[in-house]
N, C-alpha and C. Protein backbone atom coordinates (compact mmCIF):
# COMPACT_ATOMS: atom_id res chain seq x y z
N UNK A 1 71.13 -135.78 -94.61
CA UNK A 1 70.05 -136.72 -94.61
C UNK A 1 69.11 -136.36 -95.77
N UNK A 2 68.64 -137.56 -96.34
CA UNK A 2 67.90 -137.26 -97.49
C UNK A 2 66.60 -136.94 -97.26
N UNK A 3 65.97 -135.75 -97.90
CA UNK A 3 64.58 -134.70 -97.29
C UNK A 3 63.81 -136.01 -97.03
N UNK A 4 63.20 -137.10 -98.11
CA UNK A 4 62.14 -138.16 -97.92
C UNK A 4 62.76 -138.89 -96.50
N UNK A 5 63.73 -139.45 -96.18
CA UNK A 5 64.08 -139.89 -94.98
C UNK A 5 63.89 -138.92 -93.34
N UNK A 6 63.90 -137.27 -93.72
CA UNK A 6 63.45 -136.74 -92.80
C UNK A 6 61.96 -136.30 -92.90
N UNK A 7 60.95 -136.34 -94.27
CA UNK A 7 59.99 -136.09 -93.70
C UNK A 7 59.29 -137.59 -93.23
N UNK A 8 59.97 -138.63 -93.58
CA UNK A 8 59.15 -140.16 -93.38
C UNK A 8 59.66 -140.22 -91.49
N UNK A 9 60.76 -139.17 -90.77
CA UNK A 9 61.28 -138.76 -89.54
C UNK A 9 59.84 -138.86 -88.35
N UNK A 10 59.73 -137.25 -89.34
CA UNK A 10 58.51 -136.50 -88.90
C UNK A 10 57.01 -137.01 -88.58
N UNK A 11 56.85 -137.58 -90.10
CA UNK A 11 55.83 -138.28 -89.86
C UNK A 11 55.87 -139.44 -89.19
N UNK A 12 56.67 -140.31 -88.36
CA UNK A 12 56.53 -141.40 -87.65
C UNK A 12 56.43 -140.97 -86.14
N UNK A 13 57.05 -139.61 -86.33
CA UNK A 13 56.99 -139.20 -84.26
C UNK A 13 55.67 -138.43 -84.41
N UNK A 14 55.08 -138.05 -85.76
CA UNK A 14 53.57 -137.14 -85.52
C UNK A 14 52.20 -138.27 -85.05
N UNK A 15 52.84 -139.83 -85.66
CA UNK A 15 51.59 -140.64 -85.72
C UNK A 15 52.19 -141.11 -84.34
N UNK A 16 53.60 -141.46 -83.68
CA UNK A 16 53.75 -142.07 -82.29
C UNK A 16 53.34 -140.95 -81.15
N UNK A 17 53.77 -140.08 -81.56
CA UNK A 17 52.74 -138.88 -80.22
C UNK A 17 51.18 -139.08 -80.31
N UNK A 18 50.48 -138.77 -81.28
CA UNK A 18 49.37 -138.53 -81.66
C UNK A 18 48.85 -139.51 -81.04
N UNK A 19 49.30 -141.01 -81.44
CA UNK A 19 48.74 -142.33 -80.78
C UNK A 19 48.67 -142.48 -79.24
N UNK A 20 49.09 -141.64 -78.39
CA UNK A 20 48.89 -141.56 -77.05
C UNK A 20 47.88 -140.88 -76.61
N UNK A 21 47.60 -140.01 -77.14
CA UNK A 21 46.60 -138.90 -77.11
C UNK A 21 45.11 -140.01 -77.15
N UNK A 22 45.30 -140.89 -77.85
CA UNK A 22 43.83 -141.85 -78.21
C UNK A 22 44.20 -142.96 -76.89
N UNK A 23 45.23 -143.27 -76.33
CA UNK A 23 45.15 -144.06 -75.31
C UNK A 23 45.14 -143.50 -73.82
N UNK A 24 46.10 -142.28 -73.23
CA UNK A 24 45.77 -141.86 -72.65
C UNK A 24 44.92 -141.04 -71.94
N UNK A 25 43.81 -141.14 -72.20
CA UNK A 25 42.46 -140.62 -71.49
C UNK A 25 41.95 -140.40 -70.01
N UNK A 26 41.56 -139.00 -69.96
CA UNK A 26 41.57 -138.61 -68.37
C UNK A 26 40.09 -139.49 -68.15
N UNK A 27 39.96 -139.62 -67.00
CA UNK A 27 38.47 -139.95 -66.26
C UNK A 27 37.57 -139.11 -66.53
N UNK A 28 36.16 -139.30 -67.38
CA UNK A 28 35.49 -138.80 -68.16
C UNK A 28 34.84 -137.86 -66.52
N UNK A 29 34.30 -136.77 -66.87
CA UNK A 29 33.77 -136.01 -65.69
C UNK A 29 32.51 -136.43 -64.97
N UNK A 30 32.01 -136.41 -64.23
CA UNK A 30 30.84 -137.06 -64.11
C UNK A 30 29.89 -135.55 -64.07
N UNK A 31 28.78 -135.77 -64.99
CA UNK A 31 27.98 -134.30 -65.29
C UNK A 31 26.94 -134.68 -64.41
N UNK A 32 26.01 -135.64 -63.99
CA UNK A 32 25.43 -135.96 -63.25
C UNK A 32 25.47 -135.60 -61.47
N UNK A 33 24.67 -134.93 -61.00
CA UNK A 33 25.07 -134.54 -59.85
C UNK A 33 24.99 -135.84 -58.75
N UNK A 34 25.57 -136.41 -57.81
CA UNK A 34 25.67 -137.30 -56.76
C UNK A 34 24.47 -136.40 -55.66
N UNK A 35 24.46 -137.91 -55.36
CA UNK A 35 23.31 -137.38 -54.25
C UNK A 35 24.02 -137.15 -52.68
N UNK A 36 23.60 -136.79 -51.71
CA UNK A 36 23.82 -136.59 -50.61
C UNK A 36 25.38 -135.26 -50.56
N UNK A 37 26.10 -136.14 -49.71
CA UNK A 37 27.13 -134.71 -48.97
C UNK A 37 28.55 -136.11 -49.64
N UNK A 38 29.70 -135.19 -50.04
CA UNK A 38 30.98 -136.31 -49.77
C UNK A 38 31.49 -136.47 -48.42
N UNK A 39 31.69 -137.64 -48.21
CA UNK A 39 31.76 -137.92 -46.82
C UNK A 39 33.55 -137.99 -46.54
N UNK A 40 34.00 -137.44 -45.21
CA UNK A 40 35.52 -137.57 -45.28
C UNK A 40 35.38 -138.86 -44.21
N UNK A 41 36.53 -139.58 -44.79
CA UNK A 41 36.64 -140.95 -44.11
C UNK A 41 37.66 -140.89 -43.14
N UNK A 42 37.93 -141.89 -41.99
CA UNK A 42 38.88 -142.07 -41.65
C UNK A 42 39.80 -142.93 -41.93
N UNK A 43 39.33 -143.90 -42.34
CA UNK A 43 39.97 -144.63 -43.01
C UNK A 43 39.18 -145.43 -44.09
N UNK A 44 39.74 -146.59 -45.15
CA UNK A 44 39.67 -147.18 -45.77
C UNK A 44 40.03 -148.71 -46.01
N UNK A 45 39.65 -149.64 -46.50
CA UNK A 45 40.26 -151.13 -46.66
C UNK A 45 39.47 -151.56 -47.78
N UNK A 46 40.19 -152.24 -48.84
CA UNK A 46 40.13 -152.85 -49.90
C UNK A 46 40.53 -153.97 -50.18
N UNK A 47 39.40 -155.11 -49.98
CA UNK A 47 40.08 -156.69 -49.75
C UNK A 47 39.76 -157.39 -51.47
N UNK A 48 40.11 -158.57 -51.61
CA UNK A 48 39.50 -159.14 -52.62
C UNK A 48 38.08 -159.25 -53.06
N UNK A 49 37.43 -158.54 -52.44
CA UNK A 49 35.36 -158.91 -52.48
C UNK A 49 34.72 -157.73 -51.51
N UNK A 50 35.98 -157.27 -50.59
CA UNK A 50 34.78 -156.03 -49.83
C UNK A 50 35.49 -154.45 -49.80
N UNK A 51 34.82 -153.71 -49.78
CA UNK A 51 35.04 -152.17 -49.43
C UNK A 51 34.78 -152.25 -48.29
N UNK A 52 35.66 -151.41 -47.15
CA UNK A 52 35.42 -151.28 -45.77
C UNK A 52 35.52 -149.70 -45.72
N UNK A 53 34.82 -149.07 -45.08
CA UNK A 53 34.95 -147.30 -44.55
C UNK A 53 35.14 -147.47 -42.83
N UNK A 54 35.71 -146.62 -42.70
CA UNK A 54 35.44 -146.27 -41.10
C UNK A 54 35.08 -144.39 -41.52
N UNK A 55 33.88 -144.11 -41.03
CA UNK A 55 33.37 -143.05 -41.24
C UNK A 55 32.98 -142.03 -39.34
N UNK A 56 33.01 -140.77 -39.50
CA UNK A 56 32.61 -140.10 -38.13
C UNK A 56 30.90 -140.68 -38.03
N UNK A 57 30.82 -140.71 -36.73
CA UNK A 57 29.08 -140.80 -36.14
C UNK A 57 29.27 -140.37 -34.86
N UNK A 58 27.48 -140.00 -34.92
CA UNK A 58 27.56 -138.81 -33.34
C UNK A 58 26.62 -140.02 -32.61
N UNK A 59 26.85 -141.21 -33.14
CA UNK A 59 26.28 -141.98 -32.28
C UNK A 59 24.93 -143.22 -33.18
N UNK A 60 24.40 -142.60 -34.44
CA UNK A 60 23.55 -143.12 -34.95
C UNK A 60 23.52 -143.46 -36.50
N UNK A 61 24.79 -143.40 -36.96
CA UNK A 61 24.85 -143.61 -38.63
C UNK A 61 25.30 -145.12 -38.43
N UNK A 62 24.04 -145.55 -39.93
CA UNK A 62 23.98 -146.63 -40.29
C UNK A 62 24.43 -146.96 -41.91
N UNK A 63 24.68 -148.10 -42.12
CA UNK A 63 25.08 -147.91 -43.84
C UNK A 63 24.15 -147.43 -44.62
N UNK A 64 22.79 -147.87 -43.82
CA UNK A 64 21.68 -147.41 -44.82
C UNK A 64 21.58 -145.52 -45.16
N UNK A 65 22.56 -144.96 -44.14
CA UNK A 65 22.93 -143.65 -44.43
C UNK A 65 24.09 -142.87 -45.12
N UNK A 66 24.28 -143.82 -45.55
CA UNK A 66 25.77 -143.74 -46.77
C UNK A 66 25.15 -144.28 -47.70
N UNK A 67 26.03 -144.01 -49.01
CA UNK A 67 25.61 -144.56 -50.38
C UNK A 67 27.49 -144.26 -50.91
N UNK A 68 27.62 -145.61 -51.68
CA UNK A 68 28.95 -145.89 -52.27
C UNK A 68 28.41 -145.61 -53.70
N UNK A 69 29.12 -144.71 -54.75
CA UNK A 69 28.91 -144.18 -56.13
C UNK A 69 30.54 -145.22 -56.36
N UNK A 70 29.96 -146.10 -57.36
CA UNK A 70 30.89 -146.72 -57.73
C UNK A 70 31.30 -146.44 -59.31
N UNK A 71 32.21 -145.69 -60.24
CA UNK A 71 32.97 -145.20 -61.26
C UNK A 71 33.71 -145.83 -61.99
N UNK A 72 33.44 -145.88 -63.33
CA UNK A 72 34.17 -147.54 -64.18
C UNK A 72 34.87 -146.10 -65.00
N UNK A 73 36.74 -146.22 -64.81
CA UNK A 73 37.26 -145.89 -65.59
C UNK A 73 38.58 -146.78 -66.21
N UNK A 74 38.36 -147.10 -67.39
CA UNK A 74 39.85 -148.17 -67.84
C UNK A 74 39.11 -149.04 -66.97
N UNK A 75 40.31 -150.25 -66.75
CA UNK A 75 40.50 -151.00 -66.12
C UNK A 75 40.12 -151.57 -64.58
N UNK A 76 40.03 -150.52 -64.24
CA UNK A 76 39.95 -150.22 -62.57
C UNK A 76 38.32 -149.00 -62.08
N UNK A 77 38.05 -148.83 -60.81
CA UNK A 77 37.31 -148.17 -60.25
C UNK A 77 37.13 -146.97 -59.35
N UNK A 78 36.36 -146.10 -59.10
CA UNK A 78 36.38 -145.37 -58.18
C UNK A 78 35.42 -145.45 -57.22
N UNK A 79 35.58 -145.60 -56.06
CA UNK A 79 34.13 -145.10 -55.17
C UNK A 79 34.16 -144.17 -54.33
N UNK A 80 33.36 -143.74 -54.02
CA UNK A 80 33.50 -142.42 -53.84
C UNK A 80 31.62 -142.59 -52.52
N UNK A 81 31.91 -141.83 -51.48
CA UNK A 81 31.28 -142.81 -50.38
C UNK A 81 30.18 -141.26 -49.81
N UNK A 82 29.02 -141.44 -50.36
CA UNK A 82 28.13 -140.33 -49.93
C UNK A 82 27.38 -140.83 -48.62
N UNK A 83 27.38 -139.19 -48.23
CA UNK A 83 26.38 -139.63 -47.01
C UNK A 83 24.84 -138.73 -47.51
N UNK A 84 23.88 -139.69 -46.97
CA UNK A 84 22.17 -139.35 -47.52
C UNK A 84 21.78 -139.15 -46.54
N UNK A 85 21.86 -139.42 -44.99
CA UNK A 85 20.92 -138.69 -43.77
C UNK A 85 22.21 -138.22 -42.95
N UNK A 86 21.89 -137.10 -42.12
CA UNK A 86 22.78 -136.43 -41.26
C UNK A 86 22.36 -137.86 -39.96
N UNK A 87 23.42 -137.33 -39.16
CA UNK A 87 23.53 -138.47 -37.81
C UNK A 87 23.31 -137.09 -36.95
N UNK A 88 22.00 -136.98 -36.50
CA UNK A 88 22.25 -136.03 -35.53
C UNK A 88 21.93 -136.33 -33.67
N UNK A 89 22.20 -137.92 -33.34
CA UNK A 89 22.34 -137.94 -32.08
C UNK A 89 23.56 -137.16 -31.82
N UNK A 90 23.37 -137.43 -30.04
CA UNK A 90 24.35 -136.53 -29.66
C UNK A 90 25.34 -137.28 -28.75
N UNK A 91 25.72 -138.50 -29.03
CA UNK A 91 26.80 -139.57 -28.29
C UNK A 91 27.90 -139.72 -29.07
N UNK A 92 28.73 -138.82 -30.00
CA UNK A 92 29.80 -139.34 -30.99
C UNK A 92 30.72 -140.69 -30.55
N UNK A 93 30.75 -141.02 -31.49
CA UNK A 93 31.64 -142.65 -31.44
C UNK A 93 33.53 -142.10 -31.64
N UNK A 94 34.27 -142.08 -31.35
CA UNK A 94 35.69 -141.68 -31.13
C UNK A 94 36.10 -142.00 -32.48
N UNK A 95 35.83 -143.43 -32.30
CA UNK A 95 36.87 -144.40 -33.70
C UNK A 95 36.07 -144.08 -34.93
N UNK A 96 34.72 -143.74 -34.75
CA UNK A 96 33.75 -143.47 -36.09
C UNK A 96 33.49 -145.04 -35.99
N UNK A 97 32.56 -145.60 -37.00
CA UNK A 97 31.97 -146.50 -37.06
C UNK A 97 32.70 -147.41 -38.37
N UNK A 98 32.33 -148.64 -38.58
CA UNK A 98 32.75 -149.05 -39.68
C UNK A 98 31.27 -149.66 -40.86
N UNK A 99 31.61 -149.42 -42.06
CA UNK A 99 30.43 -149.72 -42.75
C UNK A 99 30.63 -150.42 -44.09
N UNK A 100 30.50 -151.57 -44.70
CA UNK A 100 30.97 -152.67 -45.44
C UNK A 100 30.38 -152.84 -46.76
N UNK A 101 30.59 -152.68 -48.00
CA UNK A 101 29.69 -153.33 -49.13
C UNK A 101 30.85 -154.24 -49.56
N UNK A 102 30.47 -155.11 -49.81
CA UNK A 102 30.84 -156.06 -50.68
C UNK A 102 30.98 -155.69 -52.29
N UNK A 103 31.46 -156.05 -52.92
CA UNK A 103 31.84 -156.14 -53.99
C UNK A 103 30.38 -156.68 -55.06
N UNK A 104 30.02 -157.26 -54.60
CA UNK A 104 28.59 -158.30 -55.40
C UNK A 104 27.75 -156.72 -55.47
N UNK A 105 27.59 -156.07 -54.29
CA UNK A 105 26.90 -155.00 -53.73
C UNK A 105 27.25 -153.37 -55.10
N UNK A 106 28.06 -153.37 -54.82
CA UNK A 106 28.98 -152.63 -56.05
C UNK A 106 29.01 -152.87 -57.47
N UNK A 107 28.15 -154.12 -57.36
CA UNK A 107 28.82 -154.38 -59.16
C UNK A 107 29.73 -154.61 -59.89
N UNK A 108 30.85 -155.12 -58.57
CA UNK A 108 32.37 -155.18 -59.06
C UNK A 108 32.65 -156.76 -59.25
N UNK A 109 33.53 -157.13 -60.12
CA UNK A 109 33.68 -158.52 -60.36
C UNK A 109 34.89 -158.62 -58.39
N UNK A 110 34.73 -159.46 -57.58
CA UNK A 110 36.20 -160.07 -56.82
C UNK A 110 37.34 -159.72 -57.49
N UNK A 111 38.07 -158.85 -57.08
CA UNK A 111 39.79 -158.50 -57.39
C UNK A 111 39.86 -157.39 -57.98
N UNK A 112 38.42 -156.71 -58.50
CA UNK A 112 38.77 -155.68 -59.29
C UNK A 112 39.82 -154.60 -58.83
N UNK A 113 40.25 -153.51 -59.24
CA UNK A 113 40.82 -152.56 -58.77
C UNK A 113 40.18 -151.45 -58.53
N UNK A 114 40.40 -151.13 -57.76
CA UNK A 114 39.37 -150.14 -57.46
C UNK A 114 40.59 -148.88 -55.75
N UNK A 115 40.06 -147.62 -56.25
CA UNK A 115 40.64 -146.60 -55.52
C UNK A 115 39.25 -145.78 -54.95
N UNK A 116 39.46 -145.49 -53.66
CA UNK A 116 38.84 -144.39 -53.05
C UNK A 116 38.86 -143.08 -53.46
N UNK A 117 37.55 -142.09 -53.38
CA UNK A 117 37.59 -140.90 -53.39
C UNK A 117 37.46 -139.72 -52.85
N UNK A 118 37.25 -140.32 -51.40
CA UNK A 118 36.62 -139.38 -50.88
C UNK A 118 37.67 -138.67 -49.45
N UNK A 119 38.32 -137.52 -49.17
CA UNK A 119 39.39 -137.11 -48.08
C UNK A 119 39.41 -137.77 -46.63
N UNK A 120 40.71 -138.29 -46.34
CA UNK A 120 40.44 -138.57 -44.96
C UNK A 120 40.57 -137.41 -44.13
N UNK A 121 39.81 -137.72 -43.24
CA UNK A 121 39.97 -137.00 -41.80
C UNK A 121 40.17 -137.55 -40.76
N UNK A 122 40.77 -137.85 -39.70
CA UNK A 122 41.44 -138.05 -38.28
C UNK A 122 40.41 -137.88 -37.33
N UNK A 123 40.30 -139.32 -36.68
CA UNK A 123 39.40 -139.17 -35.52
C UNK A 123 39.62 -138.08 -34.88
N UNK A 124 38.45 -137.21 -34.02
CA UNK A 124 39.04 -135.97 -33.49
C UNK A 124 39.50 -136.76 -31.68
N UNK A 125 40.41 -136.18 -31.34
CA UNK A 125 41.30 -136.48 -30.13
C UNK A 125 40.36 -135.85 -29.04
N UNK A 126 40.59 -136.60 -28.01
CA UNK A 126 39.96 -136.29 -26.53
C UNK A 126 40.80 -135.64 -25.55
């Protein structure tokens, strides 16, 4: 093979690697500290327009005691579901409670994509 045909080789797989490196980009870190505690969910639902949580309560958590941190990376989203007041009655709810933002609420256009962040945990058993 003629040397100019292998270094014109080289240089086409140095600029096709290289060019990924500028598209594939991790999720920038967030340096900013979040407020409250990360909350472990029990579950999750993601419709066309709403975020649904089912979260633990000892009887008295309200949404106004959660806060959804919503994360624009690429294309798509993260939320990631803080809790801001402890629930400290003493009647726990089995199923945990369920708690709703909408999408309008979020800042999200209807359909966006969007993934959860925060660990589930399993109603605890009786």
């Amino acid at each position: 093979m003629a040397p100019t045909r292998v270094f014109t080789l080289i240089v086409a797989a140095a600029l096709a690697t290289s060019g990924c490196a500028l598209f594939q980009r991790e999720a920038p870190m967030r340096t900013v500290a979040m407020p409250g505690q990360l909350e472990p969910i029990h579950a999750a639902a993601i419709t066309r327009d709403l975020a649904v949580f089912w979260v633990s309560s000892n009887g008295c958590t309200e949404k106004d005691d959660l806060t959804a941190i919503v994360d624009r990376v690429g294309d798509g989203s993260t939320i990631t579901l803080r809790r801001l007041q402890q629930d400290a009655c003493k009647t726990p709810v089995v199923d945990g409670v369920e708690v709703i933002w909408s999408f309008e609420e979020l800042g999200l256009a209807p359909g966006s994509r969007v993934s959860v962040n925060n660990p589930y945990q399993l109603p605890p058993t009786t």
